[in-house]
Protein backbone atom coordinates (compact mmCIF):
# COMPACT_ATOMS: atom_id res chain seq x y z
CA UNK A 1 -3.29 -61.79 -34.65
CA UNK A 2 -3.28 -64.55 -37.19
CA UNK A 3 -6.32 -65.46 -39.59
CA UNK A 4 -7.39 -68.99 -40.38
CA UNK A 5 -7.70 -69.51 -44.09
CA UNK A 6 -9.27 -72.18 -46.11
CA UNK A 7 -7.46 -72.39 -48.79
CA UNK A 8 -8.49 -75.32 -51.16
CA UNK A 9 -9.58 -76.50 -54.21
CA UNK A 10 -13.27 -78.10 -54.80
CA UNK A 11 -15.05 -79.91 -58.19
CA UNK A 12 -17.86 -77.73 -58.68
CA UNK A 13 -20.15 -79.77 -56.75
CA UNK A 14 -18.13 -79.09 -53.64
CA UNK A 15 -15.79 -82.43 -53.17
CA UNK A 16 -12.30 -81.69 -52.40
CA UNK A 17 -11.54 -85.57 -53.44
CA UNK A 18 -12.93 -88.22 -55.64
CA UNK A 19 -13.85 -91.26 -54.14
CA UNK A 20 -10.57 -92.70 -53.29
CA UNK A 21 -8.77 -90.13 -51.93
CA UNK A 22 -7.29 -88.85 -55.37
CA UNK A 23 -7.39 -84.96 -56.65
CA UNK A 24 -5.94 -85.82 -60.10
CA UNK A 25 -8.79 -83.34 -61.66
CA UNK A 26 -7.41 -80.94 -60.12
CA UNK A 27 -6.17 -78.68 -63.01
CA UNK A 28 -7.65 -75.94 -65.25
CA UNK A 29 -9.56 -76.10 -68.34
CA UNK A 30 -6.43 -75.57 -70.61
CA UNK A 31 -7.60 -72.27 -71.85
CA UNK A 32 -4.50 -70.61 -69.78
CA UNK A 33 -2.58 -73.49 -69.36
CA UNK A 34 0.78 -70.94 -68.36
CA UNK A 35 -1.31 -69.06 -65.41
CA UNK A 36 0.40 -69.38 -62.40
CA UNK A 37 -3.29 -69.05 -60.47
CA UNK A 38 -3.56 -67.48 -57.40
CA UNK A 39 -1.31 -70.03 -54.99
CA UNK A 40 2.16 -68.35 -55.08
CA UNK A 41 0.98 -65.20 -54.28
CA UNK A 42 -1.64 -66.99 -51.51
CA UNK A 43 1.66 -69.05 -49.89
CA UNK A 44 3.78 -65.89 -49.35
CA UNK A 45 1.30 -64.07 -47.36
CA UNK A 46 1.47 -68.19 -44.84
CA UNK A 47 3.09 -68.30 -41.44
CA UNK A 48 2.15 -71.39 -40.69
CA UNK A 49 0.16 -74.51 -41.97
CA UNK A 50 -2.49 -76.66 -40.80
CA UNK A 51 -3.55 -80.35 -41.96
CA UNK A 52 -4.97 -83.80 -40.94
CA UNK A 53 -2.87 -87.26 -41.36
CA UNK A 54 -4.33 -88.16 -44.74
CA UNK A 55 -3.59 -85.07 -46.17
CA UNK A 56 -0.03 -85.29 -44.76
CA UNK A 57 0.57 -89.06 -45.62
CA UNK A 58 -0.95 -88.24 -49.11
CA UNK A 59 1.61 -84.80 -49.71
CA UNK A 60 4.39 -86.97 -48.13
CA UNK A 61 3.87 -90.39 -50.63
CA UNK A 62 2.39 -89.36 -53.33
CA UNK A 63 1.89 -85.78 -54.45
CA UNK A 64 5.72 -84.87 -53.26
CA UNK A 65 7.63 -87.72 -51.98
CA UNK A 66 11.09 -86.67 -52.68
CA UNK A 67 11.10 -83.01 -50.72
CA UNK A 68 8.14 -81.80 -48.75
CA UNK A 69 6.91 -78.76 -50.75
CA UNK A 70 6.36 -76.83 -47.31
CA UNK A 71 10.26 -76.31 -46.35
CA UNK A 72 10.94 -73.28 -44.35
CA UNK A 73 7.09 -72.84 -43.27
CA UNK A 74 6.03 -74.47 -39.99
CA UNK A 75 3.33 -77.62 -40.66
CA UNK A 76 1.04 -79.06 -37.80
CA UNK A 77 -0.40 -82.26 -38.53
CA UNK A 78 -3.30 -82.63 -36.36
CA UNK A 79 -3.19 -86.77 -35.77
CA UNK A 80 -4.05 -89.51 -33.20
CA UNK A 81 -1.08 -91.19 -34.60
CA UNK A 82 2.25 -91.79 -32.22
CA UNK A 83 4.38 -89.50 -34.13
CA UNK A 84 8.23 -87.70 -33.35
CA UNK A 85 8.28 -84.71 -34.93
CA UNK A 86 10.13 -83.44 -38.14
CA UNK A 87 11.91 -80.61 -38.78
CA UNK A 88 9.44 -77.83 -39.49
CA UNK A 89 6.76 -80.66 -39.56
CA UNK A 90 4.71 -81.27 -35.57
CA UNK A 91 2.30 -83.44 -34.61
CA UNK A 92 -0.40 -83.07 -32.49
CA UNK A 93 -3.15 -84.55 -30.77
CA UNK A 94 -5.98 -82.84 -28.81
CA UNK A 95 -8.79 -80.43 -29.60
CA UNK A 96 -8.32 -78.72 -32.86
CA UNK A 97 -9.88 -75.23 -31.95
CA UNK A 98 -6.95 -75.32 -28.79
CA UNK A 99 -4.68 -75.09 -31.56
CA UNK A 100 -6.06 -73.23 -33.69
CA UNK A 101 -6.18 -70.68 -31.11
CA UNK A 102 -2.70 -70.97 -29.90
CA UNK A 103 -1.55 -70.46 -33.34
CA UNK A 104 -3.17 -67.62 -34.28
CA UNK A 105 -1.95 -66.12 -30.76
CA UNK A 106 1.67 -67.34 -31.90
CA UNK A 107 1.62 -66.02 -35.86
CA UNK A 108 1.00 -62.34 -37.41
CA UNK A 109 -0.16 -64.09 -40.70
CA UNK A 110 -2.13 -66.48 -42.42
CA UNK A 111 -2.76 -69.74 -41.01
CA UNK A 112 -3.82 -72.29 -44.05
CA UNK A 113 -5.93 -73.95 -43.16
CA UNK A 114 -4.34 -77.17 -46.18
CA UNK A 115 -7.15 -79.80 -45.87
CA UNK A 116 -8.25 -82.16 -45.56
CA UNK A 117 -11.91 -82.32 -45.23
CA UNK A 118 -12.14 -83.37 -41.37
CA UNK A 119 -10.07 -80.60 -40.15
CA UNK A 120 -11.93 -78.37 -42.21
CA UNK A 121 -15.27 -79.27 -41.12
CA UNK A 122 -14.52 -79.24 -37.45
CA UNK A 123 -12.86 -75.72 -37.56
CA UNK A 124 -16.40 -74.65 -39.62
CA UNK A 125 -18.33 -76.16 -36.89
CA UNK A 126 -16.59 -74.46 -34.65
CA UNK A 127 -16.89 -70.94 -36.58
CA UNK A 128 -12.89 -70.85 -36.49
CA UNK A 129 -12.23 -69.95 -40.35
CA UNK A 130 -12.24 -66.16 -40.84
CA UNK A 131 -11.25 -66.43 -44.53
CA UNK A 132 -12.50 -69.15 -47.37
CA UNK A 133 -10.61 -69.35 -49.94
CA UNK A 134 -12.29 -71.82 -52.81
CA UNK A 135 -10.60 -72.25 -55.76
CA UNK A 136 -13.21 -73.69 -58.29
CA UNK A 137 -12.07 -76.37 -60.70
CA UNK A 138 -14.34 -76.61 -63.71
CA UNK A 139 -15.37 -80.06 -63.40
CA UNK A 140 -18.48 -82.48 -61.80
CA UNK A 141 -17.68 -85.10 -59.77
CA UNK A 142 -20.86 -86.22 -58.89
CA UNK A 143 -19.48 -87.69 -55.51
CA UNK A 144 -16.17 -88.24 -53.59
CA UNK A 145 -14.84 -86.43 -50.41
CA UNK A 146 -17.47 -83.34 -49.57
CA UNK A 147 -15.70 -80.08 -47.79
CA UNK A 148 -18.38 -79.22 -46.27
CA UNK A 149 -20.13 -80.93 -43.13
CA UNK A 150 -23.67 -80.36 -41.87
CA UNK A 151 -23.68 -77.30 -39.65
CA UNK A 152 -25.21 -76.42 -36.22
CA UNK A 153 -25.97 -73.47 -37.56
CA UNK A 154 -25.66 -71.17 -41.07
CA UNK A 155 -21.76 -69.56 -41.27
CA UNK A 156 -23.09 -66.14 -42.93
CA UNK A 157 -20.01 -64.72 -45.62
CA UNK A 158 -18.98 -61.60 -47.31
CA UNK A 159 -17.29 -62.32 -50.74
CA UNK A 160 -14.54 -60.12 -50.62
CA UNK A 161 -12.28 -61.06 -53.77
CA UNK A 162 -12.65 -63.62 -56.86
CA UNK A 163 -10.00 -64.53 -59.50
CA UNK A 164 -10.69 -66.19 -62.63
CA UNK A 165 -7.56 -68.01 -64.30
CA UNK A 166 -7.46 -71.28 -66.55
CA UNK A 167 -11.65 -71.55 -66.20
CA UNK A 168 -10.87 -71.62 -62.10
CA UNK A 169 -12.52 -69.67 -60.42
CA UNK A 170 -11.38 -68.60 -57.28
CA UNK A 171 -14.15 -67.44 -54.20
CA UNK A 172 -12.73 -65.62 -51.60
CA UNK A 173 -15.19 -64.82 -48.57
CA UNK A 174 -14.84 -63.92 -44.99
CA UNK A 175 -16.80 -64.30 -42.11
CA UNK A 176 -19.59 -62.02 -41.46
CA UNK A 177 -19.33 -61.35 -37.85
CA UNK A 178 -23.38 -61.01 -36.40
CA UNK A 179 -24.22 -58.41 -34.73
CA UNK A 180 -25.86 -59.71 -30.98
């Protein structure tokens, strides 16, 4: 069975997003300005992808509007949006943790969990992510788009890997499943 994985990057005060929407800070400090960071080796282990509108619309118009940088991996846009589906891009409407489930039934590896910070937050609520992975960027924001929403209750984790590349730091943690 498939794991959900966060995979994203966050200012140092947790925002995944200044105020607007925009993630040009996202880069390194310049001290390894030639690292290739942990993403390539991240996207070959993805079977499939996960995101919300904004984080589509954004990929699609400004980050990468002449190909979609996803090609040949499935993408589910979760949207209340009318939309026909693309090739290797689908829409879809409902209850996020019905997905999330059927995809993790459906794929063998990671499901990336891409952003943005509403589909993130209701798959934490919901205790669906079994892996975070945070990459770090060395830089304040002092406010924007958070990743993390309040909680009904504390999401105990087991750091289980970091990387360090470019003054990123990368936090890698799984769930720690409770004992009952």
């Amino acid at each position: 069975m498939a794991k959900l994985v966060l995979y994203l990057a966050m200012s140092v005060d947790g925002y995944i997003a200044d105020q607007q929407g925009g993630v040009d800070w996202l880069a390194g400090d310049g001290s390894q300005p030639d690292a290739p960071g942990s993403y390539p080796a991240f996207y070959e282990t993805v079977d499939a992808i996960v995101m919300g509108w904004s984080t589509y619309h954004q990929v699609a118009t400004q980050l990468s509007p002449d190909s979609w940088p996803y090609a040949g991996c499935p993408c589910y846009v979760v949207t209340h949006r009318e939309e026909t589906d693309r090739e290797g891009i689908f829409f879809r409407s409902g209850e996020l943790p019905a997905l999330a489930d059927e995809l993790k039934a459906e794929y063998e590896g990671n499901i990336w969990i891409c952003g943005g910070a509403s589909v993130a937050g209701q798959l934490l609520q919901e205790g669906r992510i079994d892996t975070l992975w945070l990459s770090v960027i060395p830089v304040v924001l002092g406010n924007g788009i958070r990743l993390f929403p309040e909680l009904p209750q504390a999401l105990p984790l087991q750091l289980v890997g970091t990387q360090r590349y470019n003054g990123i730091v990368d936090l890698i943690y799984e769930k720690r499943w409770q004992m009952v």
